[in-house]
C-alpha atoms as a PDB file:
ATOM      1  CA  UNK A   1      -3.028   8.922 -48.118  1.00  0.00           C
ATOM      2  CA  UNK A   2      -2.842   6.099 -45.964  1.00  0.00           C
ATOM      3  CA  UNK A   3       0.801   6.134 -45.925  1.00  0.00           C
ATOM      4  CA  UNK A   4       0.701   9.730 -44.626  1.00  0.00           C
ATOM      5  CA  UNK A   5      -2.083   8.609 -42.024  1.00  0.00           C
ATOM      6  CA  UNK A   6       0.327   5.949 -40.621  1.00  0.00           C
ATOM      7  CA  UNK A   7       3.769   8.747 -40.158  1.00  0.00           C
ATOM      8  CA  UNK A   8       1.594  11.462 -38.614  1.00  0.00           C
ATOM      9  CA  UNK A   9      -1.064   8.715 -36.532  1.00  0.00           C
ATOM     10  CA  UNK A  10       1.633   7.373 -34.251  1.00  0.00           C
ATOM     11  CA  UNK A  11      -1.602   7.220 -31.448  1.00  0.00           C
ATOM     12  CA  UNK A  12      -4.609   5.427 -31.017  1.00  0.00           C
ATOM     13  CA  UNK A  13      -8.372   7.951 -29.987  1.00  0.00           C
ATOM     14  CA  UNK A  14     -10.347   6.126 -27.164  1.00  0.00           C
ATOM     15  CA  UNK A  15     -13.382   7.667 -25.823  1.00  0.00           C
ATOM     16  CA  UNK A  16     -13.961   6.976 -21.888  1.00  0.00           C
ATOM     17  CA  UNK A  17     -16.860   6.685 -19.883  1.00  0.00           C
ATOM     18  CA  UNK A  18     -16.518   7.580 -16.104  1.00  0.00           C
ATOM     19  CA  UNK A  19     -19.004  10.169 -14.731  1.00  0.00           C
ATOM     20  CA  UNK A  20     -21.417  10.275 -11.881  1.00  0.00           C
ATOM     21  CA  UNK A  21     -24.855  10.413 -12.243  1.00  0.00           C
ATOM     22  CA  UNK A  22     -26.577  13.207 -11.751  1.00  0.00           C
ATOM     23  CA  UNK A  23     -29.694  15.420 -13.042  1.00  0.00           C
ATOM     24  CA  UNK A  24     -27.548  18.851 -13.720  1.00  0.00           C
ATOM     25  CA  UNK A  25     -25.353  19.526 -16.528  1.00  0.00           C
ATOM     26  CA  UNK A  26     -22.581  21.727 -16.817  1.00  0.00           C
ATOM     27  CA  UNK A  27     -24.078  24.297 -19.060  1.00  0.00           C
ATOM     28  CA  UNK A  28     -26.299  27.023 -18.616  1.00  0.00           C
ATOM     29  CA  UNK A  29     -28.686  25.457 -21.345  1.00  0.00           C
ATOM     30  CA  UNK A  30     -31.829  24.075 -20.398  1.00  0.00           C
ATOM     31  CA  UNK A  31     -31.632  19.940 -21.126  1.00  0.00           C
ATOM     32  CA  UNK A  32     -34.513  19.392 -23.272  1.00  0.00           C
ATOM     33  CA  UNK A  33     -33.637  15.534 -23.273  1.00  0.00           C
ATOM     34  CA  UNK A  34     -36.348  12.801 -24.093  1.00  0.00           C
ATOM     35  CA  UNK A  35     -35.595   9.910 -24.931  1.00  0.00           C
ATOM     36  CA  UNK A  36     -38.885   8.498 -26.260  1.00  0.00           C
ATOM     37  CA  UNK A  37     -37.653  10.919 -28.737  1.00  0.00           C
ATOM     38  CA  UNK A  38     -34.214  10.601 -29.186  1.00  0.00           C
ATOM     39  CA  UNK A  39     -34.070   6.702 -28.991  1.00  0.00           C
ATOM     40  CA  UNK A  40     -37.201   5.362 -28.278  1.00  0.00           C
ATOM     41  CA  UNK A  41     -37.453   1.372 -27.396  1.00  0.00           C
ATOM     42  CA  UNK A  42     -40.383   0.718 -30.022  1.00  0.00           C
ATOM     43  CA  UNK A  43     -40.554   1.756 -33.595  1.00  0.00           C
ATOM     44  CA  UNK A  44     -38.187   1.433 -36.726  1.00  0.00           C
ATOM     45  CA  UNK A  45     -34.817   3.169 -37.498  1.00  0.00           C
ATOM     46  CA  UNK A  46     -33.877   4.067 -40.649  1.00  0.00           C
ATOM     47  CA  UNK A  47     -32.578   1.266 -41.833  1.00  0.00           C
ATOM     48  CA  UNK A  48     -35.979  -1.152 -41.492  1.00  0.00           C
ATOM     49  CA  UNK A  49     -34.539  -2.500 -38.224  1.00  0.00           C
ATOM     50  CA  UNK A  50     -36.453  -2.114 -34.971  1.00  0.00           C
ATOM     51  CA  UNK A  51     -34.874   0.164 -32.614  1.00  0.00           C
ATOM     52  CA  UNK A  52     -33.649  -2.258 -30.703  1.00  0.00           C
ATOM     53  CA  UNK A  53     -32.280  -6.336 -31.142  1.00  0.00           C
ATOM     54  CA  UNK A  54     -29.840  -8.489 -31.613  1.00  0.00           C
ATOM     55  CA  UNK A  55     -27.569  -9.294 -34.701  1.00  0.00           C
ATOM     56  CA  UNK A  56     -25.440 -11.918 -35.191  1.00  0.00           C
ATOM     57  CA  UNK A  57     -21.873 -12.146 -36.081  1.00  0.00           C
ATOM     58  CA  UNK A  58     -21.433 -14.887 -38.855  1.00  0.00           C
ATOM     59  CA  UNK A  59     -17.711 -14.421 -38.072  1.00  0.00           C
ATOM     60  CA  UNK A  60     -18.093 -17.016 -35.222  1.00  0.00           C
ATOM     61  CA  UNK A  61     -21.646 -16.719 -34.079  1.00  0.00           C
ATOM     62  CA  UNK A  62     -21.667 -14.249 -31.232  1.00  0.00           C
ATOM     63  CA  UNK A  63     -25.277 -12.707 -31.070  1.00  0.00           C
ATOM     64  CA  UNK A  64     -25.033  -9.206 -29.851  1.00  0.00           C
ATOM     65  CA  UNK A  65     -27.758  -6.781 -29.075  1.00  0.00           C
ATOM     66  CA  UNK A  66     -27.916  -2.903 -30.545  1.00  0.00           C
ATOM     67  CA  UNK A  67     -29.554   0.322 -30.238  1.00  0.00           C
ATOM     68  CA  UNK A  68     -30.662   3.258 -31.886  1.00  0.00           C
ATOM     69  CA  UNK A  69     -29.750   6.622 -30.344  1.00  0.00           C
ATOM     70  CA  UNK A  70     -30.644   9.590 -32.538  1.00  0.00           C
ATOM     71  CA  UNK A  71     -29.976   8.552 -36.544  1.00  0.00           C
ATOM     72  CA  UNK A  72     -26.992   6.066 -35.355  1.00  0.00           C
ATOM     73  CA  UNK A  73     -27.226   2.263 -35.015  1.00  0.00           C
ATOM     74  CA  UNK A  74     -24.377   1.144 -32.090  1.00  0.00           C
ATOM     75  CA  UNK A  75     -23.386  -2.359 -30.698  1.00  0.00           C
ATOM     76  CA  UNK A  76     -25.037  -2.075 -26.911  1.00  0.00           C
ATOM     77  CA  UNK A  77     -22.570  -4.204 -25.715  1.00  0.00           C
ATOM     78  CA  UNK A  78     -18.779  -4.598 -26.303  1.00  0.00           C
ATOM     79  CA  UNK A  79     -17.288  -6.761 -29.055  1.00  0.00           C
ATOM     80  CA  UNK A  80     -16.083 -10.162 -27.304  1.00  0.00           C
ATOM     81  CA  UNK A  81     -14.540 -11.388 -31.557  1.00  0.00           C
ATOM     82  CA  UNK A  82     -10.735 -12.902 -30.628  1.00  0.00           C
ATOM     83  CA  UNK A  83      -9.070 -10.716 -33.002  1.00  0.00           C
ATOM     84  CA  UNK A  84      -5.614 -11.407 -33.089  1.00  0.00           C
ATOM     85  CA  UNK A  85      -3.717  -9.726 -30.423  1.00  0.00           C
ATOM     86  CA  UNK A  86      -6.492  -8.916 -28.628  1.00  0.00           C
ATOM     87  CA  UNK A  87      -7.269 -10.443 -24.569  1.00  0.00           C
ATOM     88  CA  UNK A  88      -9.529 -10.504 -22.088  1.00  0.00           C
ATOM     89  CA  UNK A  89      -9.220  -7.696 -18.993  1.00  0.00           C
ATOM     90  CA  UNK A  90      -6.205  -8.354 -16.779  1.00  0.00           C
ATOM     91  CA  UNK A  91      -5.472 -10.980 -19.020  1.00  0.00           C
ATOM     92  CA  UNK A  92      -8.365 -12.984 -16.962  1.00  0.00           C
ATOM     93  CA  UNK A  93     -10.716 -14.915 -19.600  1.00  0.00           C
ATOM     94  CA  UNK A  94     -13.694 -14.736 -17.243  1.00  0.00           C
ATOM     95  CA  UNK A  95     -13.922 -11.184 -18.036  1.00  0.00           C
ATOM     96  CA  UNK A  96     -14.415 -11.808 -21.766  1.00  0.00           C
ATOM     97  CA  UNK A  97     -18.121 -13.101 -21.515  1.00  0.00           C
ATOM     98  CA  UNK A  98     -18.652  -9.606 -19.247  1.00  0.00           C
ATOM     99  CA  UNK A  99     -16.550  -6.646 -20.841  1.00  0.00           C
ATOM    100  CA  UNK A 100     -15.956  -8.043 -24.352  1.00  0.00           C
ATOM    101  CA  UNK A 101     -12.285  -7.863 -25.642  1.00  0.00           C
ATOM    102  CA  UNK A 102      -9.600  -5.667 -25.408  1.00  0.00           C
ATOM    103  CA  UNK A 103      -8.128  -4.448 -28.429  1.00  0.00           C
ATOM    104  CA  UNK A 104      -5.197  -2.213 -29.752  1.00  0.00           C
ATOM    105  CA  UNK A 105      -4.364  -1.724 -33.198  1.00  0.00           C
ATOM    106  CA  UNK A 106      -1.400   0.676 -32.245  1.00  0.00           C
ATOM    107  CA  UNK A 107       2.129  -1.339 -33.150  1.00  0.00           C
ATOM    108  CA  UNK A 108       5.860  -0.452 -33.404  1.00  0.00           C
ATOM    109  CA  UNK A 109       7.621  -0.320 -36.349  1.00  0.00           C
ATOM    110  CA  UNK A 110      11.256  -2.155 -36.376  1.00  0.00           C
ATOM    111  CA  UNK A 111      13.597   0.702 -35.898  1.00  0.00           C
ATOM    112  CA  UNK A 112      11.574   1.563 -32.462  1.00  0.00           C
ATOM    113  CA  UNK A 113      11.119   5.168 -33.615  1.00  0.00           C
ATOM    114  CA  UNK A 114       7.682   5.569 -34.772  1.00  0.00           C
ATOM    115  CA  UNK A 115       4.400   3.599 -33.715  1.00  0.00           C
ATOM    116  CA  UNK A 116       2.315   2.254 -36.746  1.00  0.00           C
ATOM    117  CA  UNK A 117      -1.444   1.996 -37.373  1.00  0.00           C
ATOM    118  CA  UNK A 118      -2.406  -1.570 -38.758  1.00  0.00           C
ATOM    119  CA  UNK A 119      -5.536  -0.339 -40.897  1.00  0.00           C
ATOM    120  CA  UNK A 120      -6.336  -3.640 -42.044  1.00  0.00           C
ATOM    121  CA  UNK A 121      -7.211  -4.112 -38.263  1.00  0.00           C
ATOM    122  CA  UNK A 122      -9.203  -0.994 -38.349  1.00  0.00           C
ATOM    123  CA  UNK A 123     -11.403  -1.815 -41.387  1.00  0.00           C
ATOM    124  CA  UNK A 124     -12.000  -5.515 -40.569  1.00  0.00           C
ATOM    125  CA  UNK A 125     -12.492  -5.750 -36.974  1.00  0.00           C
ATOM    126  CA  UNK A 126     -16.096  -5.212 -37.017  1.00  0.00           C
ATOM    127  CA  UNK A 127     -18.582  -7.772 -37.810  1.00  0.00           C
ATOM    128  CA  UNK A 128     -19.931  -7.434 -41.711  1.00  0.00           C
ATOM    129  CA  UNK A 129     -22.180  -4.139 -41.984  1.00  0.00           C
ATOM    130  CA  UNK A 130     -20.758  -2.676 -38.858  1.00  0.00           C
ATOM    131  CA  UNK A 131     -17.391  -0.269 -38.348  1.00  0.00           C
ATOM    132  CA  UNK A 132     -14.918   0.711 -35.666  1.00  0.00           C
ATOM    133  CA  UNK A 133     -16.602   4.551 -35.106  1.00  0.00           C
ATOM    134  CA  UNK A 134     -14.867   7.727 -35.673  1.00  0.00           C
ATOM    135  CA  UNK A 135     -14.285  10.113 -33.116  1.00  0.00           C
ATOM    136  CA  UNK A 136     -16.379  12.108 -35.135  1.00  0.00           C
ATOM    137  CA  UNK A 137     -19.139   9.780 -34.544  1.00  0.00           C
ATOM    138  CA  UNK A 138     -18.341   9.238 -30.956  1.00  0.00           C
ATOM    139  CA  UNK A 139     -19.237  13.028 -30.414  1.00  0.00           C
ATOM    140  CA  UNK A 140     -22.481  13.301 -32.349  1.00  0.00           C
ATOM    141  CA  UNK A 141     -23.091  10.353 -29.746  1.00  0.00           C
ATOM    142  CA  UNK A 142     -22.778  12.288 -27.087  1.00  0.00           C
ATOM    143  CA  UNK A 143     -24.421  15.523 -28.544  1.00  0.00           C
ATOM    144  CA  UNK A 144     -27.424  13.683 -28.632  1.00  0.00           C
ATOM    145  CA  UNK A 145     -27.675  12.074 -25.254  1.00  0.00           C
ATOM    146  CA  UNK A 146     -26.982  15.520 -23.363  1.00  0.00           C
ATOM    147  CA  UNK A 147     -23.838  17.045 -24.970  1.00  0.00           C
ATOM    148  CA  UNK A 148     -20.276  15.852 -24.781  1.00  0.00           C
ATOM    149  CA  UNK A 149     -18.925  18.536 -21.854  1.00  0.00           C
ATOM    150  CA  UNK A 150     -21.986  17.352 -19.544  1.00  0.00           C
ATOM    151  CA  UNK A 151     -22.135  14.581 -16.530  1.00  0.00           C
ATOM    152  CA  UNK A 152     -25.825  13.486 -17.323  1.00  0.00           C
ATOM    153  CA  UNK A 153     -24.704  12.578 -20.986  1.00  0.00           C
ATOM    154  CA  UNK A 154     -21.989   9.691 -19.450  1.00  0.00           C
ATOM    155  CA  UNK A 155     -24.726   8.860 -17.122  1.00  0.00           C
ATOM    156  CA  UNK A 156     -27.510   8.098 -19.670  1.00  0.00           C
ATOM    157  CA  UNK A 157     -25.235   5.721 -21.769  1.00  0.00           C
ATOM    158  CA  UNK A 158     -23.768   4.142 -18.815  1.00  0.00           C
ATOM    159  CA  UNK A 159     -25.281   0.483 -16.694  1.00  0.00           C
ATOM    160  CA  UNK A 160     -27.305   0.762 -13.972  1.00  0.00           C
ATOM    161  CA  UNK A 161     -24.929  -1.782 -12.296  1.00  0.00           C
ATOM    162  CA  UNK A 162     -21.679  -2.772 -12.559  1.00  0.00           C
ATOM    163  CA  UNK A 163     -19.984   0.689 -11.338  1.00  0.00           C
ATOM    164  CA  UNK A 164     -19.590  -0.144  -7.563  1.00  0.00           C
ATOM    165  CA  UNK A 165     -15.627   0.472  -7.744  1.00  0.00           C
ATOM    166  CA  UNK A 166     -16.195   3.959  -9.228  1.00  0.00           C
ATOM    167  CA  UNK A 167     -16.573   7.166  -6.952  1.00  0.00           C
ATOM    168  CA  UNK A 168     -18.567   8.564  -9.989  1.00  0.00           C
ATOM    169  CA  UNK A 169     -21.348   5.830  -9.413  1.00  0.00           C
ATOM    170  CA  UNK A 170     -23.505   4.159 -12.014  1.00  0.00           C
ATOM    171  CA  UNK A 171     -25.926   5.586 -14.490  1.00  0.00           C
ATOM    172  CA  UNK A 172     -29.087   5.796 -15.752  1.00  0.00           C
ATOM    173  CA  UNK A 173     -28.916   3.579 -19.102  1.00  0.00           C
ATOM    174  CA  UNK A 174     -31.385   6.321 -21.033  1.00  0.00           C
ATOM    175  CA  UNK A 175     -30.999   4.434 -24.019  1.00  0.00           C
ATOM    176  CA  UNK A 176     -30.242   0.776 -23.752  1.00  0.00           C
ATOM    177  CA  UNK A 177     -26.496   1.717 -24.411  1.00  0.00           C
ATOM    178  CA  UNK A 178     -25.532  -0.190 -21.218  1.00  0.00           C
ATOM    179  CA  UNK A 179     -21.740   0.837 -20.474  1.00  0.00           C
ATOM    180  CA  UNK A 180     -19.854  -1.122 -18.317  1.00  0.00           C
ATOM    181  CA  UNK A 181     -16.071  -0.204 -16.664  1.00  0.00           C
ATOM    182  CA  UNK A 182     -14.405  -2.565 -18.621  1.00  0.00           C
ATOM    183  CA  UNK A 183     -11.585   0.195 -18.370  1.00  0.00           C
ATOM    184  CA  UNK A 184      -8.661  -0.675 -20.372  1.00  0.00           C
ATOM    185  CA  UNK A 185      -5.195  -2.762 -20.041  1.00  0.00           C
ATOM    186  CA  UNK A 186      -1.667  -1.470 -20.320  1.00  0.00           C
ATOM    187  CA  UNK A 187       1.461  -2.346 -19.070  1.00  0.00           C
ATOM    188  CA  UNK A 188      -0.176  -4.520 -16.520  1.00  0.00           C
ATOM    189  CA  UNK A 189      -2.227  -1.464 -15.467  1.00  0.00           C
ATOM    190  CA  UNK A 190      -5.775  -1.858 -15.889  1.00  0.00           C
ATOM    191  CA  UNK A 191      -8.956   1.340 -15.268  1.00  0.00           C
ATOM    192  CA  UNK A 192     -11.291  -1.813 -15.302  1.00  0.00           C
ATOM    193  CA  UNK A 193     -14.196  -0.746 -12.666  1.00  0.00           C
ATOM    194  CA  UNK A 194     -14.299   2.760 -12.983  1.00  0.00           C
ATOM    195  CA  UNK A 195     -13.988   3.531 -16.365  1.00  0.00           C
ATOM    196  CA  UNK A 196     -15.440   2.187 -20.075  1.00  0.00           C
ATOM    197  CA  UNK A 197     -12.374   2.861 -22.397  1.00  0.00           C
ATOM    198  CA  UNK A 198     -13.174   2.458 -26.614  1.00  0.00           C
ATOM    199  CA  UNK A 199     -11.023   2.683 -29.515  1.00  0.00           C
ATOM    200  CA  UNK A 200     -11.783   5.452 -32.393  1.00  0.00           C
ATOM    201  CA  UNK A 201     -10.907   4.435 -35.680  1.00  0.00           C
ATOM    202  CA  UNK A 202      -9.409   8.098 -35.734  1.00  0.00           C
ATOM    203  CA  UNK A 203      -5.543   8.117 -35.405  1.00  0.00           C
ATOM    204  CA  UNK A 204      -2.873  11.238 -35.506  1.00  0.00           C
ATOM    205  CA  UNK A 205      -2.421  15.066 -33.969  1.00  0.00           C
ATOM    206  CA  UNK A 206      -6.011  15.880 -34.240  1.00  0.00           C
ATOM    207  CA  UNK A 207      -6.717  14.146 -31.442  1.00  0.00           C
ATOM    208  CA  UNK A 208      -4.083  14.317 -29.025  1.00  0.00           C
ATOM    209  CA  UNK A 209      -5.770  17.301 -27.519  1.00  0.00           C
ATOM    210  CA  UNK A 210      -9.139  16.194 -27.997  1.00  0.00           C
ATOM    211  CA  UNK A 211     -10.217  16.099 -24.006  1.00  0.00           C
ATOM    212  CA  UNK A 212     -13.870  16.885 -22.861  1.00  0.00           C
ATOM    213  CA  UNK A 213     -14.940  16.802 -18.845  1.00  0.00           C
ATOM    214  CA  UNK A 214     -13.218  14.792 -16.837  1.00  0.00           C
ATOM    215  CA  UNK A 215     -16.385  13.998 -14.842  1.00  0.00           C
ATOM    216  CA  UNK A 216     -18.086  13.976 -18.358  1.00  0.00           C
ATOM    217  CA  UNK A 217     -17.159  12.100 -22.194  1.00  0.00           C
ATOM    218  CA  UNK A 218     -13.410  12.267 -22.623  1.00  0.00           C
ATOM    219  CA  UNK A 219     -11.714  11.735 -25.638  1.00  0.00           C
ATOM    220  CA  UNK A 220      -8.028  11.574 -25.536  1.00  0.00           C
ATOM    221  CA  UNK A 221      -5.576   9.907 -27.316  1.00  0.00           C
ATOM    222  CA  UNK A 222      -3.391   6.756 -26.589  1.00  0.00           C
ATOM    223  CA  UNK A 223      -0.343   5.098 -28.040  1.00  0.00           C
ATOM    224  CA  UNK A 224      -0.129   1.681 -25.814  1.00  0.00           C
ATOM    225  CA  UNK A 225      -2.578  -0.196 -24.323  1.00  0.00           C
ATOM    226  CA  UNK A 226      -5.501  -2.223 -25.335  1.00  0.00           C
ATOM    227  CA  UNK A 227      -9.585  -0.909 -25.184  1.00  0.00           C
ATOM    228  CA  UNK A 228     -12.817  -1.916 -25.994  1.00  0.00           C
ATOM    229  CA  UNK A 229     -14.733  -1.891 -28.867  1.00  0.00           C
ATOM    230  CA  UNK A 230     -18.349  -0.997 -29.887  1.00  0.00           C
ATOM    231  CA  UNK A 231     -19.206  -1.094 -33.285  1.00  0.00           C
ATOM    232  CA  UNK A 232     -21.707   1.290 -35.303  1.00  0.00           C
ATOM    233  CA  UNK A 233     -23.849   0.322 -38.263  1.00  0.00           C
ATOM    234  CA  UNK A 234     -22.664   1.078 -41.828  1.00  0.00           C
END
């Protein structure tokens, strides 16, 4: 199975950030939105945890904070663990200790003809109890916060600072998810400052096509490059 993953998943999903903030969506359905419902500061989630804290990566010590939106534990802030192969934005290591680190687990085989997925990457990048999310996963994130094909639902999980460089201006940070524009890095080309850029651990046809709102959640996927990472709990 795996072997079949890597010959048809020659490209890497990322899930991008980049909307402006506003109050409307793009449907016709009423937003019924609350987050002192939907993930509420105080309280327990299901896993005995308060809804919100910090964790620590025995890896090498990093102490990261998370948040609970809907029945899903995420990393509220970007993994900053020097996997190999992975840098800091523009190659700059300043901008590790503020957008994490980049990562791509995307490589080419030998004979130049096919890209590769290293899966060992995949299922170990993470710290212990923690996984690189599906795309799957990605979308019940947005369904929750306002539905993947609206503005407001990139608003409420991005900074209220941070987006000065981006004509789609910051957000509202509805629950604690705290996106930054880290953007991503390829070819020397970087989306830092106007865009927040993660890596789905879902790879292959499925989701080339995969786009939603361009002023929304977007999904697409990637073969080169290098994008952040926020992990979700087992």
């Amino acid at each position: 199975m795996r072997l079949l993953k890597v010959l048809l998943g020659y490209t890497s999903a990322i899930f991008a950030l980049m909307a402006c903030t506003t109050n409307t969506n793009n449907s016709d359905e009423e937003d019924d939105f609350d987050a002192s419902i939907v993930c509420p500061a105080a309280g327990e989630n299901a896993y005995g945890m308060p809804n919100r804290g910090t964790f620590v990566d025995e890896r090498d010590g990093q102490e990261y904070k998370y948040t609970t939106i809907g029945d899903q534990v995420w990393m509220a802030e970007n993994l900053n663990y020097d996997a190999q192969g992975s840098i800091c934005q523009g190659r700059d290591t300043s901008k590790c200790a503020l957008y994490g680190r980049l990562y791509s687990y995307v490589g080419r085989v030998p004979d130049r003809t096919i890209d590769t997925i290293n899966w060992n990457f995949i299922d170990s990048v993470c710290p212990n109890g923690w996984h690189l999310p599906t795309l799957t996963e990605w979308k019940q994130l947005g369904s929750v916060v306002g539905g993947i094909e609206t503005e407001i639902a990139a608003s409420r999980l991005k900074s209220v600072s941070g987006w000065e460089k981006s004509k789609w201006g910051a957000g509202i940070d509805a629950c604690a998810f705290s996106v930054l524009p880290g953007g991503g890095f390829s070819y020397e080309s970087t989306s830092e400052g106007v865009a927040g850029a993660f890596l789905s651990s879902t790879s292959g046809f499925e989701s080339l096509n995969y786009n939603i709102s361009f002023d929304g959640i977007m999904g697409y996927g990637l073969g080169a490059g290098r994008y952040s990472i926020r992990c979700i709990r087992n």
